[in-house]
Protein backbone atom coordinates (compact mmCIF):
# COMPACT_ATOMS: atom_id res chain seq x y z
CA UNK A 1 -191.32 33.15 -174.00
CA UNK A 2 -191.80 36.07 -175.65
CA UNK A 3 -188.55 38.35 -176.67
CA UNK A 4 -188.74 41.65 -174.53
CA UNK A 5 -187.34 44.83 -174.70
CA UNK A 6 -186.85 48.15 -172.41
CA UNK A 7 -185.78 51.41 -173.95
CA UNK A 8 -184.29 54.78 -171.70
CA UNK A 9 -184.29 57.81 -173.01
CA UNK A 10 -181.21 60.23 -173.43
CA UNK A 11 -180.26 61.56 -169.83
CA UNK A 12 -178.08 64.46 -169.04
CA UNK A 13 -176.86 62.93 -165.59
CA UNK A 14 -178.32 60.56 -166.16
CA UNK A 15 -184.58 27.37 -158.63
CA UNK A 16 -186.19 24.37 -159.26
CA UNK A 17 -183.68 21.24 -159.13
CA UNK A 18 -182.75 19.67 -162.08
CA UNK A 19 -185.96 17.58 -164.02
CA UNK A 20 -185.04 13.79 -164.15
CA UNK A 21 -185.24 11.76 -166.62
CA UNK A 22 -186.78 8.81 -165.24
CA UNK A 23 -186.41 5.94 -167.15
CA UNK A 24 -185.81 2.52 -166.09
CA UNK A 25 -183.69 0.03 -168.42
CA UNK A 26 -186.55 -1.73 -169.97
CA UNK A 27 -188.13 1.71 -170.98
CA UNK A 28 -184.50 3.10 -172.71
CA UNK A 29 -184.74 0.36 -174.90
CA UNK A 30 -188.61 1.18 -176.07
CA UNK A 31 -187.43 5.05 -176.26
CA UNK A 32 -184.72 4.52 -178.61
CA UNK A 33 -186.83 2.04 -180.88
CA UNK A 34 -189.45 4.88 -180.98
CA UNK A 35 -186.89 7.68 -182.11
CA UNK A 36 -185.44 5.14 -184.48
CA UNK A 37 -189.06 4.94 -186.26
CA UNK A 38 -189.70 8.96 -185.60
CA UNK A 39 -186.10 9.78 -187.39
CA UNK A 40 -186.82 7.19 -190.39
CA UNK A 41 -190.29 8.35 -190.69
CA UNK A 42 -188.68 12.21 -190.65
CA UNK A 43 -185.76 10.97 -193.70
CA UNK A 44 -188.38 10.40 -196.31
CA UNK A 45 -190.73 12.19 -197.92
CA UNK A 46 -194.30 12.26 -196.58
CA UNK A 47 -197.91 13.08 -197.14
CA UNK A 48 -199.12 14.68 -194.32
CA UNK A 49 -202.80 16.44 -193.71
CA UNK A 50 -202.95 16.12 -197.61
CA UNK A 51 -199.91 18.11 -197.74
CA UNK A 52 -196.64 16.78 -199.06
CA UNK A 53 -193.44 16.96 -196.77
CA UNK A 54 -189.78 17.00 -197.92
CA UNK A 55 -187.36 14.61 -195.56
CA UNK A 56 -186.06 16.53 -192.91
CA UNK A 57 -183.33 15.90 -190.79
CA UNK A 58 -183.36 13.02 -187.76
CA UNK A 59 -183.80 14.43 -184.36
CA UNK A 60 -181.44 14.26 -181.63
CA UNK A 61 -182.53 12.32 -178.42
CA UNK A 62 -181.38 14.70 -175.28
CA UNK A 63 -182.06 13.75 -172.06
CA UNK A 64 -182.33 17.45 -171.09
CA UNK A 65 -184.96 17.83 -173.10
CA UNK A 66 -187.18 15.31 -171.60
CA UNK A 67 -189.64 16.05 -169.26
CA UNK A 68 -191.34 13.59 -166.72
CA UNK A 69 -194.61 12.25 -167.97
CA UNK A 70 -196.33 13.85 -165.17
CA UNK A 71 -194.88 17.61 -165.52
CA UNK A 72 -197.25 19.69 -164.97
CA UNK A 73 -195.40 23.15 -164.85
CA UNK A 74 -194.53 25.45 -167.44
CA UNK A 75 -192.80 23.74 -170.89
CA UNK A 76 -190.07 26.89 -171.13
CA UNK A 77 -188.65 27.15 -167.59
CA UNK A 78 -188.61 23.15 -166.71
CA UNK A 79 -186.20 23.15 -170.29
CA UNK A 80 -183.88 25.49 -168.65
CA UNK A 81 -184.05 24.23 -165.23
CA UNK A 82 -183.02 21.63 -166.60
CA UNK A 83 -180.07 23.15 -168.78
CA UNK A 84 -181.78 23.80 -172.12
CA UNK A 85 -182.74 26.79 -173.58
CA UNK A 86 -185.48 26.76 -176.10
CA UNK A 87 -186.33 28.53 -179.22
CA UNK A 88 -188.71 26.67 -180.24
CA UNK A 89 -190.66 24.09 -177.93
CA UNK A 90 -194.21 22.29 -178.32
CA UNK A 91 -194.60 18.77 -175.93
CA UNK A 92 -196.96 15.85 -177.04
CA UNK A 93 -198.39 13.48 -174.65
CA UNK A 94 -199.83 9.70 -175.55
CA UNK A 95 -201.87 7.66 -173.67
CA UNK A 96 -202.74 4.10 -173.49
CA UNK A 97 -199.31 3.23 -175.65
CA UNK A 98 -198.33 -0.51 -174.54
CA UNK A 99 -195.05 -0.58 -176.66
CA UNK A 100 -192.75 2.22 -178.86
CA UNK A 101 -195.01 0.65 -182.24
CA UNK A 102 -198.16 1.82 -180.79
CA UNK A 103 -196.82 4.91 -179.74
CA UNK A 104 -195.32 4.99 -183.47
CA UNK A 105 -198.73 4.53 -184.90
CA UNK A 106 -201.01 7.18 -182.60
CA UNK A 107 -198.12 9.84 -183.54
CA UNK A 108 -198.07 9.50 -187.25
CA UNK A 109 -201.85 9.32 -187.04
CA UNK A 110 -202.86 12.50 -184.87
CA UNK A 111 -199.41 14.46 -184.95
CA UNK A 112 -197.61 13.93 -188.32
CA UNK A 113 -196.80 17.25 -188.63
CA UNK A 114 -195.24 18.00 -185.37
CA UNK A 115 -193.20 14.66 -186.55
CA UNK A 116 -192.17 16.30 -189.68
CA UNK A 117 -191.33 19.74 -188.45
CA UNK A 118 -188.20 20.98 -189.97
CA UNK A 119 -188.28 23.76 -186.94
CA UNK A 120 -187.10 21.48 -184.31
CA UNK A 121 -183.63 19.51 -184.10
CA UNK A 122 -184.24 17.82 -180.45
CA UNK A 123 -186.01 15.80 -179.06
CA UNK A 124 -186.65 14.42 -175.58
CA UNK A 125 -188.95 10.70 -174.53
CA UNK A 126 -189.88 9.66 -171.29
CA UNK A 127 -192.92 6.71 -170.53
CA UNK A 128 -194.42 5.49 -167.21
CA UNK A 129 -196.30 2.79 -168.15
CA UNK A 130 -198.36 3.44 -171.36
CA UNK A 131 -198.52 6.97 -171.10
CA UNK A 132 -195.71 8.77 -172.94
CA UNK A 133 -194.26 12.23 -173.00
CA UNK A 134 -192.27 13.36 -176.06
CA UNK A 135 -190.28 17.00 -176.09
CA UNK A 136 -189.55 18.29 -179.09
CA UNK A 137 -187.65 21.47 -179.50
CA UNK A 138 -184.89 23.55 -181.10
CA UNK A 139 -182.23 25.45 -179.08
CA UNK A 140 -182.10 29.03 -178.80
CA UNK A 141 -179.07 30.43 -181.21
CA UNK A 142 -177.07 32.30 -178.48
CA UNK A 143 -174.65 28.91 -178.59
CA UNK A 144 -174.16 30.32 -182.69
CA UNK A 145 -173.63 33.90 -182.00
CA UNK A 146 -170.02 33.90 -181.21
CA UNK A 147 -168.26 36.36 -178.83
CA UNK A 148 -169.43 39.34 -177.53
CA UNK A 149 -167.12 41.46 -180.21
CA UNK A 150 -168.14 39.76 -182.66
CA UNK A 151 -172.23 40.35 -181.69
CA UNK A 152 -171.24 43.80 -181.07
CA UNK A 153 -169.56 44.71 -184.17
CA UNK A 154 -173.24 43.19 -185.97
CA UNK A 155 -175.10 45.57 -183.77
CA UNK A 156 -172.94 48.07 -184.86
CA UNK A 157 -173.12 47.59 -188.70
CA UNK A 158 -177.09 46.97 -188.20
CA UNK A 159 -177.62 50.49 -185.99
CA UNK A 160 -175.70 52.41 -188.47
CA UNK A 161 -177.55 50.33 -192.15
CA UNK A 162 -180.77 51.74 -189.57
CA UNK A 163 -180.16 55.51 -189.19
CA UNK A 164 -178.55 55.42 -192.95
CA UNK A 165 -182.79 55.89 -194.54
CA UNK A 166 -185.20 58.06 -192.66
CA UNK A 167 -188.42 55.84 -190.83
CA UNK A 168 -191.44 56.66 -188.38
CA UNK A 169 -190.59 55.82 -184.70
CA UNK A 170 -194.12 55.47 -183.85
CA UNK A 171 -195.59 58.64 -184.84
CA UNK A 172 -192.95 60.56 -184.88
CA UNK A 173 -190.63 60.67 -188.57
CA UNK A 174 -186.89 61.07 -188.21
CA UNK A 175 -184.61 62.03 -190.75
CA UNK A 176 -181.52 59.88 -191.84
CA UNK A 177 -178.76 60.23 -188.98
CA UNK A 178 -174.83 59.83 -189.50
CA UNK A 179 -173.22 56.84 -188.29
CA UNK A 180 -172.10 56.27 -184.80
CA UNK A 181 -168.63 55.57 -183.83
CA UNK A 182 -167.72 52.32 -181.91
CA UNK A 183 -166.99 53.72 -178.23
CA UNK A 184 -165.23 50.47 -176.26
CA UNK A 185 -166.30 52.05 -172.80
CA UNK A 186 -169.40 52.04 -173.83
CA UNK A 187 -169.62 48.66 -174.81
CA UNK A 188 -167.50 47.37 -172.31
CA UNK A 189 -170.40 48.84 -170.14
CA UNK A 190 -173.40 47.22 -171.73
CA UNK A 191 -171.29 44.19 -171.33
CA UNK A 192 -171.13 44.14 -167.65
CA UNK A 193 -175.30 45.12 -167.73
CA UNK A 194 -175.87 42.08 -170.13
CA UNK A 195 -173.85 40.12 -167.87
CA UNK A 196 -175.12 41.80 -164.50
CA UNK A 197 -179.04 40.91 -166.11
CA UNK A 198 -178.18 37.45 -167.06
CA UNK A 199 -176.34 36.18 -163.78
CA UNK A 200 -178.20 37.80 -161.42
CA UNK A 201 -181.83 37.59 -163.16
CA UNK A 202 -183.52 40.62 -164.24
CA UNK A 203 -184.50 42.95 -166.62
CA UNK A 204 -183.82 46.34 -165.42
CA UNK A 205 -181.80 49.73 -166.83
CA UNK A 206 -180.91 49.79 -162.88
CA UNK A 207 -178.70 47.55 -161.49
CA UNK A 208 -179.42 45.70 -158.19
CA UNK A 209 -176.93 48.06 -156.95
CA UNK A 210 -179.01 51.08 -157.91
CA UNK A 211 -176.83 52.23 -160.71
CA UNK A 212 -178.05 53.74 -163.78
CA UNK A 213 -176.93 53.82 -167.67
CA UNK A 214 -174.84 56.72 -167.18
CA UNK A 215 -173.23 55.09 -163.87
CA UNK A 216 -172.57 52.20 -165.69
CA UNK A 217 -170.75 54.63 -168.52
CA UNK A 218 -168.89 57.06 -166.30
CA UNK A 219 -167.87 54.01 -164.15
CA UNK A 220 -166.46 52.19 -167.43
CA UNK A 221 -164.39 55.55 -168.33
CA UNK A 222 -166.93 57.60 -171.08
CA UNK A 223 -166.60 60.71 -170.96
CA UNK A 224 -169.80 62.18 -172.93
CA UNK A 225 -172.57 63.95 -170.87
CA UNK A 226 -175.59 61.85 -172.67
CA UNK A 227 -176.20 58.53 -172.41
CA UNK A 228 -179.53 56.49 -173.44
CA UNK A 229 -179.68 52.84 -173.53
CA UNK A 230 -181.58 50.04 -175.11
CA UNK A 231 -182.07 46.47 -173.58
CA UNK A 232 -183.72 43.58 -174.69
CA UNK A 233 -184.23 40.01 -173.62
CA UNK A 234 -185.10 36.85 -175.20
CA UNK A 235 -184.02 37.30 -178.62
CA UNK A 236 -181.48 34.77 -180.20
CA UNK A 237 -179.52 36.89 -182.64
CA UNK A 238 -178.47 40.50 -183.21
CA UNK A 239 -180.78 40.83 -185.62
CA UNK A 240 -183.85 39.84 -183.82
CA UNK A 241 -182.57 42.44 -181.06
CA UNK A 242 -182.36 45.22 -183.50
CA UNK A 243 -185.71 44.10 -185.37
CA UNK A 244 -187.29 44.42 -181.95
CA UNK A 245 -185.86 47.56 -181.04
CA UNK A 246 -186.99 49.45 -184.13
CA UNK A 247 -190.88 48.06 -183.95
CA UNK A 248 -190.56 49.88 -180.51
CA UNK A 249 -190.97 53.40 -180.71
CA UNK A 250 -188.73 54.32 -178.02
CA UNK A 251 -186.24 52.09 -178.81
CA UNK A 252 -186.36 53.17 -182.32
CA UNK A 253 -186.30 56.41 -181.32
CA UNK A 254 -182.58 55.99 -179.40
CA UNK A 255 -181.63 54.19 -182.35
CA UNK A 256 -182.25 57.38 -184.59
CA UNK A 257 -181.69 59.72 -181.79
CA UNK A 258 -179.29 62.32 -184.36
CA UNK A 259 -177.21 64.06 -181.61
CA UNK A 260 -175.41 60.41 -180.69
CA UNK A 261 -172.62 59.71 -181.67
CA UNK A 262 -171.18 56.86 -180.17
CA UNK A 263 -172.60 53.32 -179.73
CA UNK A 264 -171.40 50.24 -177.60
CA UNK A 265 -173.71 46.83 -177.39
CA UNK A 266 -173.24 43.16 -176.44
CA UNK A 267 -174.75 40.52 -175.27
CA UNK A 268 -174.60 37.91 -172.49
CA UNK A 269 -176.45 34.56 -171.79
CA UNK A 270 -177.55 32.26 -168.77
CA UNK A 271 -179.60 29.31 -169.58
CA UNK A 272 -181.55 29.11 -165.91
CA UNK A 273 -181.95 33.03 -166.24
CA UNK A 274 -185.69 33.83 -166.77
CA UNK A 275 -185.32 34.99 -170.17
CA UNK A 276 -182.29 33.28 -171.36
CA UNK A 277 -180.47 35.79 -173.45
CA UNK A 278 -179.99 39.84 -172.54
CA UNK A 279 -179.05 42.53 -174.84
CA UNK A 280 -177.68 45.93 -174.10
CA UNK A 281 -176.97 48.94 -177.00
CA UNK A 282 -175.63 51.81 -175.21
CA UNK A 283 -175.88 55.71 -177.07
CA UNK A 284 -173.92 57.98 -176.25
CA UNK A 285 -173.03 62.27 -177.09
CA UNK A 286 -170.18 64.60 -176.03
């Protein structure tokens, strides 16, 4: 899933059920006997590909993250019907695997580096009959980004470090640009769009209700007559919001927009939303 991101311009008025893990009693036991040899295989060092591999951590067996052997749909979206929303994700399958030490033995053959990936913390196993289906993944890092002041006080620090240096938006250069001022209607407004997106599961500057930015603003009690507004979706820190934002030129461009002069931003999350994670950054000018 690729992080994306939607910028508006100053205006003047302006499921699927849950996956299964089937697994029958006799299988559980082969499962945990195969992440038992994965994790001690991951706590030493390794040669790998003729490349040398420091010992990683062991990797957590979730039942979320396992998909059925014969999942055929797309690896993202059956992780969060499921509950689990991935940052990183890659699935390998095995065939003709009698027992968890053959399996063993065709992984640290053909996929020792997947094995040894410090990028991934989880790890999900399911088997119907020799074929085997192994999940492994890393959680998105909304569940370590705190609460919404918290996110919105980093956007905050992060738009104002931005518009402290002069930079190209695209092709266009703009000049350093004073701070902006923390305005809490404002970001008790990108709240409720962060949380509007994420519930109700889309990616729009207009509401399902038809309202706009500067609805959203006047409705929250700002009193300025300009309002633009930045959203993203999919990234899985403030930082990767605001990194996005300024590779985009119109986003950049609200970013170092000089006649703002107020800012409010947050976040919100919903694991069976389609993108996971939605960010708002809302500008503002008397």
């Amino acid at each position: 899933m690729r992080p994306i991101t939607r910028s508006l311009r100053p205006l003047s008025l302006c499921s699927l059920a849950l996956l299964p893990l089937f697994t029958s009693p006799a299988h559980a036991g082969e499962e945990r006997q195969l992440l038992a040899a994965i994790n001690d295989y991951r706590t030493h060092s390794q040669r790998c590909e003729w490349r040398s591999y420091r010992a990683a951590p062991p990797l957590v067996l979730k039942s979320n993250v396992a998909l059925p052997v014969g999942y055929s749909g797309e690896l993202r979206r059956g992780l969060r019907n499921a509950g689990y929303l991935a940052g990183e994700v890659r699935t390998i399958r095995l065939s003709g695997a009698r027992d968890a030490e053959r399996a063993f033995d065709m992984l640290r053959d053909q996929y020792c580096e997947d094995l040894l990936d410090t990028q991934v913390s989880d790890i999900g196993i399911s088997r119907s009959g020799n074929q085997w289906r192994l999940v492994l993944a890393r959680p998105m890092a909304s569940a370590q980004l705190g609460d919404a002041r918290s996110a919105g006080q980093a956007l905050l620090a992060q738009v104002n470090a931005a518009r402290a240096r002069s930079r190209m938006c695209g092709g266009k250069r703009f000049a350093a640009a004073r701070p902006l001022t923390w305005s809490s209607a404002l970001g008790s407004a990108a709240q409720q769009h962060s949380r509007s997106m994420a519930t109700r599961d889309y990616f729009s500057h207009q509401d399902p209700n038809g309202d706009s930015p500067f609805d959203r603003a006047r409705a929250a009690g700002y009193k300025g007559r300009q309002v633009g507004e930045n959203i993203a979706a999919g990234q899985g820190s403030p930082s990767q919001a605001m990194e996005s934002w300024l590779a985009s030129p119109g986003h950049c461009a609200n970013l170092m927009n000089p006649r703002f002069t107020h800012v409010g931003a947050a976040y919100a999350s919903q694991t069976r939303s389609e993108n996971g994670i939605y960010w708002t950054m809302m500008f503002g000018a008397p």
